[in-house]
Protein backbone atom coordinates (compact mmCIF):
# COMPACT_ATOMS: atom_id res chain seq x y z
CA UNK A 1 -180.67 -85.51 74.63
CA UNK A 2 -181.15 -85.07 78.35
CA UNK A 3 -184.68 -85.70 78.28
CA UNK A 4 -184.59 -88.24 76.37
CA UNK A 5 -181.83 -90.17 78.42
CA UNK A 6 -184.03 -89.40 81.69
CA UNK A 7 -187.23 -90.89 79.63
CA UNK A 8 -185.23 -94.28 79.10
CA UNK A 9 -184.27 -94.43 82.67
CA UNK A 10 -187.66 -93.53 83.41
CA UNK A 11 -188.83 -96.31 81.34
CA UNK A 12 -186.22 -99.00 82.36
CA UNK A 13 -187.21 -98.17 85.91
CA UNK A 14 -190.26 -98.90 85.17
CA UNK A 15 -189.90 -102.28 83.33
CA UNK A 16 -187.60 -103.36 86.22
CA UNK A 17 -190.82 -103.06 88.98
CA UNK A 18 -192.88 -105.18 87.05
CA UNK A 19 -190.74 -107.61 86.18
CA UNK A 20 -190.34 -107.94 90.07
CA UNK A 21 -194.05 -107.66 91.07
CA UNK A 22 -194.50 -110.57 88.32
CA UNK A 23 -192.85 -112.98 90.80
CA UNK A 24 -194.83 -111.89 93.74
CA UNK A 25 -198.15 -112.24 92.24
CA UNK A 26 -197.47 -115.87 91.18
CA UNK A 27 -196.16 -116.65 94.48
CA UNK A 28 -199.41 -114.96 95.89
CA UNK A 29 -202.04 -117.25 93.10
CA UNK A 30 -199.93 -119.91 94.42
CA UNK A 31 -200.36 -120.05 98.18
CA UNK A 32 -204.65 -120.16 97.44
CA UNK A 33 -203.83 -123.16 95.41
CA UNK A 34 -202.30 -125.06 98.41
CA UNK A 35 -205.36 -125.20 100.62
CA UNK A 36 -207.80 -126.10 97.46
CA UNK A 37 -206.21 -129.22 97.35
CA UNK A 38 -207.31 -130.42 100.43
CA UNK A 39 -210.40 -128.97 99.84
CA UNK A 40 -210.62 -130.81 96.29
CA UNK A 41 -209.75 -133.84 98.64
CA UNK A 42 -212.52 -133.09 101.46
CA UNK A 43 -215.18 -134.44 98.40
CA UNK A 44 -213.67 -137.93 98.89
CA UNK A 45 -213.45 -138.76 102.11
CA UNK A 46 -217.18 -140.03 102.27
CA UNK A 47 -216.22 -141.97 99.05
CA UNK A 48 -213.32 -143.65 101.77
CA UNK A 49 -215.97 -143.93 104.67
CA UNK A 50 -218.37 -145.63 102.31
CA UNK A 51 -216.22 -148.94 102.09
CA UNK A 52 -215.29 -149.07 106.22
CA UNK A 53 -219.26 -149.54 106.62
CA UNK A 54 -219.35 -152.73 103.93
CA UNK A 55 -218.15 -155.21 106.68
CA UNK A 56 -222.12 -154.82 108.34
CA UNK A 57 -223.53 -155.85 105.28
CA UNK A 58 -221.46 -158.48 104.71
CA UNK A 59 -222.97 -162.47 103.99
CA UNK A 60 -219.62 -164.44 105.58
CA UNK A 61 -219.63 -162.22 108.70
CA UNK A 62 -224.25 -162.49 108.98
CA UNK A 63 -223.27 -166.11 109.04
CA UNK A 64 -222.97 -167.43 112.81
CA UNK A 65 -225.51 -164.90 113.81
CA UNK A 66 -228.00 -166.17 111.36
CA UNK A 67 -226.70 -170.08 112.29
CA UNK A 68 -227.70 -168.99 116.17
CA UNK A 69 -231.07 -167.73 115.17
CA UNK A 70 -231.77 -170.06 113.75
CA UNK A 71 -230.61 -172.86 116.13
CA UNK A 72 -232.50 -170.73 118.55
CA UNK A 73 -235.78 -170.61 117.26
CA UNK A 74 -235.21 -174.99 116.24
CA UNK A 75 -234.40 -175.44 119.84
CA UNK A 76 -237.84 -173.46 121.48
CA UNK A 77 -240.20 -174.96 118.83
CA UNK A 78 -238.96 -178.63 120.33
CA UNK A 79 -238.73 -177.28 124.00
CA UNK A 80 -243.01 -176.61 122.81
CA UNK A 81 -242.93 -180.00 121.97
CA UNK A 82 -240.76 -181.75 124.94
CA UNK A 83 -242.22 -184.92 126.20
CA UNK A 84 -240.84 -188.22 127.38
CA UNK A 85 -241.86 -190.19 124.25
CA UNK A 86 -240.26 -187.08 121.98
CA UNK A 87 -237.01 -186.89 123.97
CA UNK A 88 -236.79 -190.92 123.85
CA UNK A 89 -237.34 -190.97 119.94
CA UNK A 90 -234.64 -188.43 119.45
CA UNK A 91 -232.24 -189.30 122.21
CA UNK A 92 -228.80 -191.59 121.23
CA UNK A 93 -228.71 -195.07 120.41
CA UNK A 94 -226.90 -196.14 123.52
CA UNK A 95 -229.05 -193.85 125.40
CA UNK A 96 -232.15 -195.34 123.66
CA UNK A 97 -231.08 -198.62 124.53
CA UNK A 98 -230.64 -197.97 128.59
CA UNK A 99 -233.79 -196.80 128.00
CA UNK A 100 -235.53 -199.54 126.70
CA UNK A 101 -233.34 -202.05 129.11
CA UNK A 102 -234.88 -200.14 132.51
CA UNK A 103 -238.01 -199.99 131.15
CA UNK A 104 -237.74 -204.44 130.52
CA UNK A 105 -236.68 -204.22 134.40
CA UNK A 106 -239.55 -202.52 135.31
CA UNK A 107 -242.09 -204.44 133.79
CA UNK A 108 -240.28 -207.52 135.05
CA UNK A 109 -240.38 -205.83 139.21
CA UNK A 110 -244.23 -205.49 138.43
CA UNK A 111 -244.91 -208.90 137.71
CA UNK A 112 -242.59 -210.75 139.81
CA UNK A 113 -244.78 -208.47 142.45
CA UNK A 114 -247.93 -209.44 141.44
CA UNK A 115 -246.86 -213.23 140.61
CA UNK A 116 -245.03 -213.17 144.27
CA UNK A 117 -248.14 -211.42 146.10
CA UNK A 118 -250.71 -214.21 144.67
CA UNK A 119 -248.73 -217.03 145.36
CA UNK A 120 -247.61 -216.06 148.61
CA UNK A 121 -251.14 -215.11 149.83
CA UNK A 122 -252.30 -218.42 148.78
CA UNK A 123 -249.90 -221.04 150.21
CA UNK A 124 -249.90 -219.18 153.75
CA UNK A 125 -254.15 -219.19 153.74
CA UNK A 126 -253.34 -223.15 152.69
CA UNK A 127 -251.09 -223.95 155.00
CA UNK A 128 -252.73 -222.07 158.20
CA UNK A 129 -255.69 -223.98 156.90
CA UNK A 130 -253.75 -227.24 157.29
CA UNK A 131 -252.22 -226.51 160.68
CA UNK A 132 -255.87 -225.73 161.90
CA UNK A 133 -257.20 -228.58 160.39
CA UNK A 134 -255.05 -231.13 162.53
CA UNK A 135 -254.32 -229.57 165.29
CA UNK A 136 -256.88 -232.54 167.10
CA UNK A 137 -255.02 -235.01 165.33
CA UNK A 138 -253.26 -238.09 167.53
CA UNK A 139 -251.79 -239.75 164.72
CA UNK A 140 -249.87 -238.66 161.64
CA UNK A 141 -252.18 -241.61 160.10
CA UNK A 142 -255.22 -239.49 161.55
CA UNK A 143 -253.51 -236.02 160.89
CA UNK A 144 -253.46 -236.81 156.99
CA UNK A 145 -256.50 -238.26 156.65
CA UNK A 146 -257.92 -234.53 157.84
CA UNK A 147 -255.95 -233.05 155.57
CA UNK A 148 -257.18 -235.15 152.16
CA UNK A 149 -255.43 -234.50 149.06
CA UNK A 150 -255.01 -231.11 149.48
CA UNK A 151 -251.14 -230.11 148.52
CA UNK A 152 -249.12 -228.32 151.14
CA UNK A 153 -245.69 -228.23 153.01
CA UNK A 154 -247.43 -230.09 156.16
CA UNK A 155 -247.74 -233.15 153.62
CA UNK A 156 -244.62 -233.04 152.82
CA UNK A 157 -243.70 -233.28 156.57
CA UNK A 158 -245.99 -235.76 157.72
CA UNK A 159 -245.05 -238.17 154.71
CA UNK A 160 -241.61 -237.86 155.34
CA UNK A 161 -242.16 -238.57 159.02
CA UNK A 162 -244.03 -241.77 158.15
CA UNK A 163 -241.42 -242.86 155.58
CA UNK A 164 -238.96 -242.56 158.56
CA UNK A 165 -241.21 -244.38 161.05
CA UNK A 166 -242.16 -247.42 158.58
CA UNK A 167 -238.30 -247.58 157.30
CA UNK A 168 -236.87 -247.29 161.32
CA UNK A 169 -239.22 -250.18 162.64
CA UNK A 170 -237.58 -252.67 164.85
CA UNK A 171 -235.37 -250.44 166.14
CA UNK A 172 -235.90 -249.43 169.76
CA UNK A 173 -234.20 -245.97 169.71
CA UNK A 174 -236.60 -243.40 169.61
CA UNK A 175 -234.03 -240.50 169.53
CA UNK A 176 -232.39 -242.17 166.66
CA UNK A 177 -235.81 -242.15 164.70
CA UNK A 178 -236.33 -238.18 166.23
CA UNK A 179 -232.88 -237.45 164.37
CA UNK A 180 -233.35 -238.77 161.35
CA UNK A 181 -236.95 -237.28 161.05
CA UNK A 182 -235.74 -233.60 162.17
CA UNK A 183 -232.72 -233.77 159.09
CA UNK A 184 -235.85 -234.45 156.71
CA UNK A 185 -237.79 -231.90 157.97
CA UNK A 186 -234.51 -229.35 158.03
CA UNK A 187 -234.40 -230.74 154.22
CA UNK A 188 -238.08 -230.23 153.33
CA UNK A 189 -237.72 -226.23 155.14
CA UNK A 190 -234.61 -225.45 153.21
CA UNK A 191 -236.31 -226.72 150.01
CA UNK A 192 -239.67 -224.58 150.62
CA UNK A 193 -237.13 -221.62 151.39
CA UNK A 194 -235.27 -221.80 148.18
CA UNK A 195 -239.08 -222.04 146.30
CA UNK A 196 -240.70 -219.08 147.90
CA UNK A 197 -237.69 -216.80 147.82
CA UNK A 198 -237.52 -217.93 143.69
CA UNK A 199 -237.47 -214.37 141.80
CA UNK A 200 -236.47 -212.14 145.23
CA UNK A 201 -232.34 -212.39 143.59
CA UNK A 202 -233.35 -210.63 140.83
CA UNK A 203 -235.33 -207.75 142.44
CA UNK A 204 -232.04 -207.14 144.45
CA UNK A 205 -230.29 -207.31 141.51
CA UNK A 206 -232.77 -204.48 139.69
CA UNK A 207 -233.02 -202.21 142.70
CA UNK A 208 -228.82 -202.27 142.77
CA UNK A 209 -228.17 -201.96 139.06
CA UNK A 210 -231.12 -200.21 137.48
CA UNK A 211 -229.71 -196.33 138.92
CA UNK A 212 -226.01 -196.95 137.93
CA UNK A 213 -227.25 -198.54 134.70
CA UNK A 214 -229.54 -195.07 134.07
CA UNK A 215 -226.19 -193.25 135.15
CA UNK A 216 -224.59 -194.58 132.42
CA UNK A 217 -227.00 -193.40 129.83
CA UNK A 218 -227.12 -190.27 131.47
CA UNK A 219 -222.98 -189.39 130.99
CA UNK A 220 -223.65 -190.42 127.58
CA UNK A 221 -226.11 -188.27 126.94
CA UNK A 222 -224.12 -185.51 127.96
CA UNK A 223 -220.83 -186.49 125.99
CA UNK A 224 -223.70 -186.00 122.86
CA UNK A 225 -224.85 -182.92 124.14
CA UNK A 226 -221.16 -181.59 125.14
CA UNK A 227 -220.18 -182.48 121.49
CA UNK A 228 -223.46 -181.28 119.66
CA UNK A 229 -222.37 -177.76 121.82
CA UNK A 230 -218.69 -177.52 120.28
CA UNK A 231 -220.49 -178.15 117.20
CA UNK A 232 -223.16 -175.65 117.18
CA UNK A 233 -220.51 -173.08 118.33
CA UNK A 234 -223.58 -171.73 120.90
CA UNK A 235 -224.09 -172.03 124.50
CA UNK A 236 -227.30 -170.84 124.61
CA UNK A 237 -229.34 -172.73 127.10
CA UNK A 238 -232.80 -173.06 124.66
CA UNK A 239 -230.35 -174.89 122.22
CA UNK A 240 -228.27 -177.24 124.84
CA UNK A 241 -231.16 -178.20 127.03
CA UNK A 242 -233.09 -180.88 124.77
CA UNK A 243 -230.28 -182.84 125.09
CA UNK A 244 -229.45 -182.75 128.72
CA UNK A 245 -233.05 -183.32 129.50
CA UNK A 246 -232.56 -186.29 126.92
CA UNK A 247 -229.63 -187.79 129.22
CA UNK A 248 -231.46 -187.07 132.53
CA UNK A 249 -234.96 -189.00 131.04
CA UNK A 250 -232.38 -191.93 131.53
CA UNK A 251 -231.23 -191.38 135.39
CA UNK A 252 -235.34 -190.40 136.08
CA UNK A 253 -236.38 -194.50 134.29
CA UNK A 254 -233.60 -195.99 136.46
CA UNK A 255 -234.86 -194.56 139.38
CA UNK A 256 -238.67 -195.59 138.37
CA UNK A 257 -237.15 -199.06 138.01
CA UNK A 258 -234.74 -199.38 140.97
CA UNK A 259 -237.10 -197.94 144.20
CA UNK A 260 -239.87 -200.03 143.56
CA UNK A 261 -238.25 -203.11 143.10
CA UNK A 262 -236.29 -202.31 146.71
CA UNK A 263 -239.43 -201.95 147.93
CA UNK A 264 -240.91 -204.77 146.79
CA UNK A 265 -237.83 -206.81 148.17
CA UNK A 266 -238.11 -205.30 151.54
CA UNK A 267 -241.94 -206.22 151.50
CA UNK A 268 -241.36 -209.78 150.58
CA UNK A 269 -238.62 -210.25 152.49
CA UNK A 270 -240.92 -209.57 155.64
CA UNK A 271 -243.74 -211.82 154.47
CA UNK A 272 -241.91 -214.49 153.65
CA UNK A 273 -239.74 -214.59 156.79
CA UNK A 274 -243.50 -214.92 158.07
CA UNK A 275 -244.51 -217.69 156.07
CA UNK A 276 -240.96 -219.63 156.70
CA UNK A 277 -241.98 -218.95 160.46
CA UNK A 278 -245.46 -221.40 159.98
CA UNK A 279 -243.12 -223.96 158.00
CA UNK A 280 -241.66 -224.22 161.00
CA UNK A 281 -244.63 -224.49 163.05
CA UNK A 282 -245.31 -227.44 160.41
CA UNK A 283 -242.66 -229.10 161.20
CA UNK A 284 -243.25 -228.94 164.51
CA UNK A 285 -246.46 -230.19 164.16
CA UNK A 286 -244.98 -233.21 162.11
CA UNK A 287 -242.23 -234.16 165.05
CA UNK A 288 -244.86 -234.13 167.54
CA UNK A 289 -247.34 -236.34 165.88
CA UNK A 290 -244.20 -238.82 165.18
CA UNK A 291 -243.26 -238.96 168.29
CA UNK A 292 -246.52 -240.01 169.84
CA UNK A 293 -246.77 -242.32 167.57
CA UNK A 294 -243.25 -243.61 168.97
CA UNK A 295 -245.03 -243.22 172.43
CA UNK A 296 -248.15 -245.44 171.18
CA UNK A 297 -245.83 -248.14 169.51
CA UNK A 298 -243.78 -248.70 172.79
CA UNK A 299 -247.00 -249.16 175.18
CA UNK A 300 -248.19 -251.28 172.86
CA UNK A 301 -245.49 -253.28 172.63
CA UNK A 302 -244.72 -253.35 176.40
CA UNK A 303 -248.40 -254.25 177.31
CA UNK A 304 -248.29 -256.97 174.37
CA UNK A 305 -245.34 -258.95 176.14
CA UNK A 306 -247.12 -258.21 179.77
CA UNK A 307 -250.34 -259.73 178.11
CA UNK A 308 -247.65 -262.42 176.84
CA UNK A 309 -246.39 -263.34 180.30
């Protein structure tokens, strides 16, 4: 009975270590199982990269890149192809328009100039011929025979001091006749003035305007250009510069319109502040003539009544 009581403790003993090495064990599988989780996780984490790299191959976000490219490559195939007539044909209404206006004022400068240059050329040769022609004359009677039929300012003087003479006879006052003959020469001057300076107003008025006017299509031009920029959503300079060159074609016409015609003012101006100078030797001419014909009357006269007596 003793041995057998000392085999159950034996055995109960022995039932009792297991059942507490059971619990160990488990808690020992358990604490490999932790870390394989993460490590059962690790497998994933390029499945969570892939998704963060989508955004580079993305249409919507390709978009204003692609736009800019292709604005780019637009803009330096016109720069290859950037002349006046080009940047006129695509420039802005208004702009065209200022354009086209300064261009009108050139062409008008250019033949005002040419019109101006003929004209004056040929009455000064005329009228130097006229002055030469009597300058042996005694008469004005004499002093339009030499000078025919041939039209001139000197005509007009010497007619208009024999109108005076024939209208003012009887009438002993020679300085009254002088008078009235020096207001119609003053009125035949003023009259030739007016004639040759015909067309000089308006070159003053292009050679003022014409740069202010090309101004103005200039800050157009770049209001376009400013807005076409917000637009475009690109400051690149190959995409804004057709435009500003556009806006500055206008300034660059103004100025081809406005500094000839100042110099063609000037230039006139000069020569016909000359020619005004041998109107007055004309008249000049004229008053003389009259007044030896005055001279001649009053001899006459006074040796007709000493004949008389």
């Amino acid at each position: 009975m003793t041995s057998l009581s000392r085999a159950a403790l034996a055995v109960l003993s022995v039932l009792a270590m297991l059942s507490l090495a059971a619990p160990s064990s488990a808690q020992q599988a358990a604490v490999p199982a932790a870390p394989s989780t993460p490590a059962a996780s690790q497998p994933a984490a390029p499945a969570q990269a892939a998704p963060q790299a989508a955004p580079t191959v993305n249409p919507d976000a390709a978009k204003p890149a692609d736009r800019e490219g292709k604005l780019l490559k637009a803009a330096v195939a016109e720069l290859h192809e950037l002349s006046p007539w080009s940047m006129f044909k695509s420039a802005d209404v208004v702009v065209k328009a200022v354009m086209i206006g300064l261009a009108f004022a050139s062409l008008v400068t250019w033949t005002i100039f040419i019109a101006k240059m003929i004209e004056l050329t040929a009455i000064q040769a005329k009228l130097r011929g006229a002055l030469a022609r009597i300058a042996d004359s005694r008469s004005l009677a004499e002093a339009q025979f030499a000078l025919g039929a041939k039209g001139s300012v000197l005509s007009s003087f010497l007619a208009a001091a024999m109108r005076e003479a024939r209208l003012s006879a009887g009438i002993s006052s020679d300085a009254g006749i002088k008078e009235r003959a020096a207001s119609s020469f003053a009125e035949i001057a003023r009259a030739e003035a007016r004639r040759i300076r015909l067309g000089m107003g308006l070159l003053a008025t292009i050679g003022a305007t014409s740069p202010f006017v090309g101004l103005f299509g200039t800050v157009w031009g770049i209001m376009n250009s400013f807005i076409g920029i917000s637009k475009s959503q690109t400051t690149n300079l190959a995409v804004v510069a057709p435009g500003i060159a556009e806006a500055l074609l206008a300034t660059a016409i103004g100025l081809v319109a406005a500094i000839p015609a100042v110099i063609i003012y000037n230039h006139f101006a000069r020569v016909t502040k000359g020619y005004l100078e041998l109107v007055g030797r004309a008249s000049g001419a004229a008053g003389r003539l009259l007044s030896r014909d005055l001279d001649r009357t009053h001899v006459s006269s006074a040796s007709s009544r000493a004949a008389a007596e």
